[in-house]
Each structure stands twice: as C-alpha cells, then as structure tokens.
Protein backbone atom coordinates (compact mmCIF):
# COMPACT_ATOMS: atom_id res chain seq x y z
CA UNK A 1 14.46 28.76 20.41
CA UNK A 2 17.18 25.80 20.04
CA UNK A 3 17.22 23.95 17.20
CA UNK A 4 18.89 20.12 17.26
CA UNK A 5 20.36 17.75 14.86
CA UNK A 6 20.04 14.15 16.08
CA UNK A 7 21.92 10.80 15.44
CA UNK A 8 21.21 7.47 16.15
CA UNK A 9 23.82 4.96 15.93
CA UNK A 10 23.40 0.82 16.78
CA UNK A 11 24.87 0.10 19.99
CA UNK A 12 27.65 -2.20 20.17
CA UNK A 13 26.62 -5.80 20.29
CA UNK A 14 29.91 -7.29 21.40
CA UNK A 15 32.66 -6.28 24.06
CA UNK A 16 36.06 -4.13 23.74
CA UNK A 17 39.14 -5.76 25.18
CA UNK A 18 40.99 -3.33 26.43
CA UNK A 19 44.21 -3.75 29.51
CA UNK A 20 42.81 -4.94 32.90
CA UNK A 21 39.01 -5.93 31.86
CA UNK A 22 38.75 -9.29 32.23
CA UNK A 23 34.33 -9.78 32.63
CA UNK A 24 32.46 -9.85 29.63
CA UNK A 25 30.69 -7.46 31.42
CA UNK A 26 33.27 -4.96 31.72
CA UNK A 27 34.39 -5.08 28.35
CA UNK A 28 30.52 -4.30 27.15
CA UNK A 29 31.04 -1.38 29.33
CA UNK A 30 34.15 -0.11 27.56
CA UNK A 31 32.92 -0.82 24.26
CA UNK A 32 29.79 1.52 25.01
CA UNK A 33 32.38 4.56 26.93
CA UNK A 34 34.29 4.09 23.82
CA UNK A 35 31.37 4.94 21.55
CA UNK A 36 29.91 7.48 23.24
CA UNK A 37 33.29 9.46 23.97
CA UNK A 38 33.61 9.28 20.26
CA UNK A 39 30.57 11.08 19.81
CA UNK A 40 31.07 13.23 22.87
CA UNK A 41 33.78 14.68 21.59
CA UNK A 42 32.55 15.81 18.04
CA UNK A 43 29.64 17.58 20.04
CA UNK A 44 26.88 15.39 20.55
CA UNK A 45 24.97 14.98 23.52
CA UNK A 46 23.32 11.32 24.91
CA UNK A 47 19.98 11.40 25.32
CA UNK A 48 18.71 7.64 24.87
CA UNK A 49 19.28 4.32 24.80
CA UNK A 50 16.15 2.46 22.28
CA UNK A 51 15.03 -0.76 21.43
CA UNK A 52 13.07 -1.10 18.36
CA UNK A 53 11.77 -3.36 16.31
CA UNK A 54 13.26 -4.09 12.71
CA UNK A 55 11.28 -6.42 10.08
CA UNK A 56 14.37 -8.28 7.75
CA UNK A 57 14.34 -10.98 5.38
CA UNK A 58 14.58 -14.38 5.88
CA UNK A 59 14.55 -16.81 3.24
CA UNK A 60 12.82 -15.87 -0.28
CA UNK A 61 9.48 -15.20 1.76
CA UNK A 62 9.86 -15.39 5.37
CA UNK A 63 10.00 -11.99 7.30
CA UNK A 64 11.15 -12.07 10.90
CA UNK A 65 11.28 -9.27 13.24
CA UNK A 66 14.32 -8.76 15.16
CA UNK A 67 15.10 -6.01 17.70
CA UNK A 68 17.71 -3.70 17.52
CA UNK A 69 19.56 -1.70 20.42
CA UNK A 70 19.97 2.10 19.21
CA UNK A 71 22.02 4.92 20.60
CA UNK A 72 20.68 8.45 20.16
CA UNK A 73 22.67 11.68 20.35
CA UNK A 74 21.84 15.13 19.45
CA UNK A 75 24.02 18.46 19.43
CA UNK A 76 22.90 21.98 18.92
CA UNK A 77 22.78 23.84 15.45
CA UNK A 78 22.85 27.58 14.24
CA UNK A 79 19.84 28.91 13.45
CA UNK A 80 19.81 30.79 10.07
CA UNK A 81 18.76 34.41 10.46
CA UNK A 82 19.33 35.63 6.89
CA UNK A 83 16.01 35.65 5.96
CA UNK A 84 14.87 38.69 8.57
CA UNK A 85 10.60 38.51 9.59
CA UNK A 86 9.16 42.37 9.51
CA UNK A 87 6.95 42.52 12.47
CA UNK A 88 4.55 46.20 12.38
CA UNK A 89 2.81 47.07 14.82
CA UNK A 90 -0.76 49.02 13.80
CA UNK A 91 -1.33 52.21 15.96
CA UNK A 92 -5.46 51.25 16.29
CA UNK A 93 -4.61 47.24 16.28
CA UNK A 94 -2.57 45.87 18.99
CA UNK A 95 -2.52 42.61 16.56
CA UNK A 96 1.36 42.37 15.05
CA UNK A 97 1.14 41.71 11.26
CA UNK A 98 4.26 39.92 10.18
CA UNK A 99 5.13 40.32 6.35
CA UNK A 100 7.42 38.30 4.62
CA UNK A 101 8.85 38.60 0.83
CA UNK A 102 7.89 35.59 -1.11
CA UNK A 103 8.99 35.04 -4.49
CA UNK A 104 5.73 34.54 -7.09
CA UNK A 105 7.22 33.66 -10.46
CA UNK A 106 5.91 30.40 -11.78
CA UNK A 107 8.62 27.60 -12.29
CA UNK A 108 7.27 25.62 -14.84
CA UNK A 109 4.79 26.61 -17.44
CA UNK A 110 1.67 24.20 -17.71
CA UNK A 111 0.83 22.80 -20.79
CA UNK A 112 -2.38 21.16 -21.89
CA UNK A 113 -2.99 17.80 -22.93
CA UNK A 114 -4.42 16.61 -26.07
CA UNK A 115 -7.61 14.80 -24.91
CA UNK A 116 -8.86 11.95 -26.55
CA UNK A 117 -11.19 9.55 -24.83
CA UNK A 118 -11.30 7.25 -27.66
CA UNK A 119 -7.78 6.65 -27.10
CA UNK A 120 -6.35 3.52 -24.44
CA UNK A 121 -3.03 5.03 -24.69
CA UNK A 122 -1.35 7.58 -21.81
CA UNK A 123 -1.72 10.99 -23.23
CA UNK A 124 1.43 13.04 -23.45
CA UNK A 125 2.00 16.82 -23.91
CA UNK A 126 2.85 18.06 -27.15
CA UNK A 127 5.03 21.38 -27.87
C-alpha cells in the first residue's frame, strides 16, 4: 500500500515577467509553470488546485473571511518495515492471528493526591 506526504502551497496571486510575455494573462501562466516545476522537480506530484475560505482580522473586532487559492502536491514516501507483524496460521482455525511485541512498562508512576474538600485551593501532589 502507498503511503503519501502532501503539500499545499498558496498559488501565486500576481504574474512573472519573463522574455516575450507581454498579457497579464500569460505572465499568470508562467508564474504558475514556474511554481509547479519547482515542486516537480523535488518530487512532488499536482493533484489540485483549492479555494478555501480563511477567517482574518480586521480591525480590533471585525473578522472578515477572505478566500484563498491553494496549490496541492503530494510525492510518495518509504514505508518503514522495521517493526516486522508475525502472522500464524492455526492448523484447526483458518483465522490468521497476528501478534505484535508491545512494550508494557509504565512511564510515569501515579501518585495520589491529598484530598481535602474543605479546601478552595487546587490540590497538588506531594512526594
């Protein structure tokens, strides 16, 4: 089974000049080739483009909602296999029973609380 790492990035919101582009159009275009051969090349794979909505400050109490054009990419990772599953097989069960080691030591020691209902203030562990 694949696993994937994704990334979203803002889209660009204004054009790239580049030689011979002359439409705002066109330069929109090559800003957007630009940033996604970026990403292209260190692995990552277009999937999307997304609009979504983004609630930002305005003023001491005002909140306005504003939409935001995202970019999302994902690439393949390696899945870990160091921790190997035991699969058995029962001869009278056709059931698998997968095992796994699993480490049982406690990693904090819990320690009661002196208990006093009379008391307003927060109670605190003694040693």
């Amino acid at each position: 089974m694949s696993q994937y790492e994704y990334k979203v990035v803002p889209a660009p919101k204004k054009g790239l000049k580049a030689k011979g582009i002359k439409s705002a159009e066109n330069r929109y275009a090559n800003a957007l080739e630009t940033a996604m051969n970026a990403l292209g090349a260190e692995g990552w794979e277009y999937q999307r483009s997304e609009t979504l909505p983004s609630e930002e400050r305005s003023g001491l109490t005002r909140r306005v909602t504003t939409f935001q054009n995202m970019l999302v990419f994902r690439r393949a990772v390696a899945v870990d296999v160091s921790e190997p599953t035991v699969v058995e097989i029962v001869e009278d069960n056709t059931t698998p029973t997968i095992t796994a080691e699993v480490d049982e030591s406690p990693l904090l020691e819990a320690k009661p609380l002196d208990v006093d209902p009379a008391r307003a203030e927060p109670q605190v562990a003694t040693e």
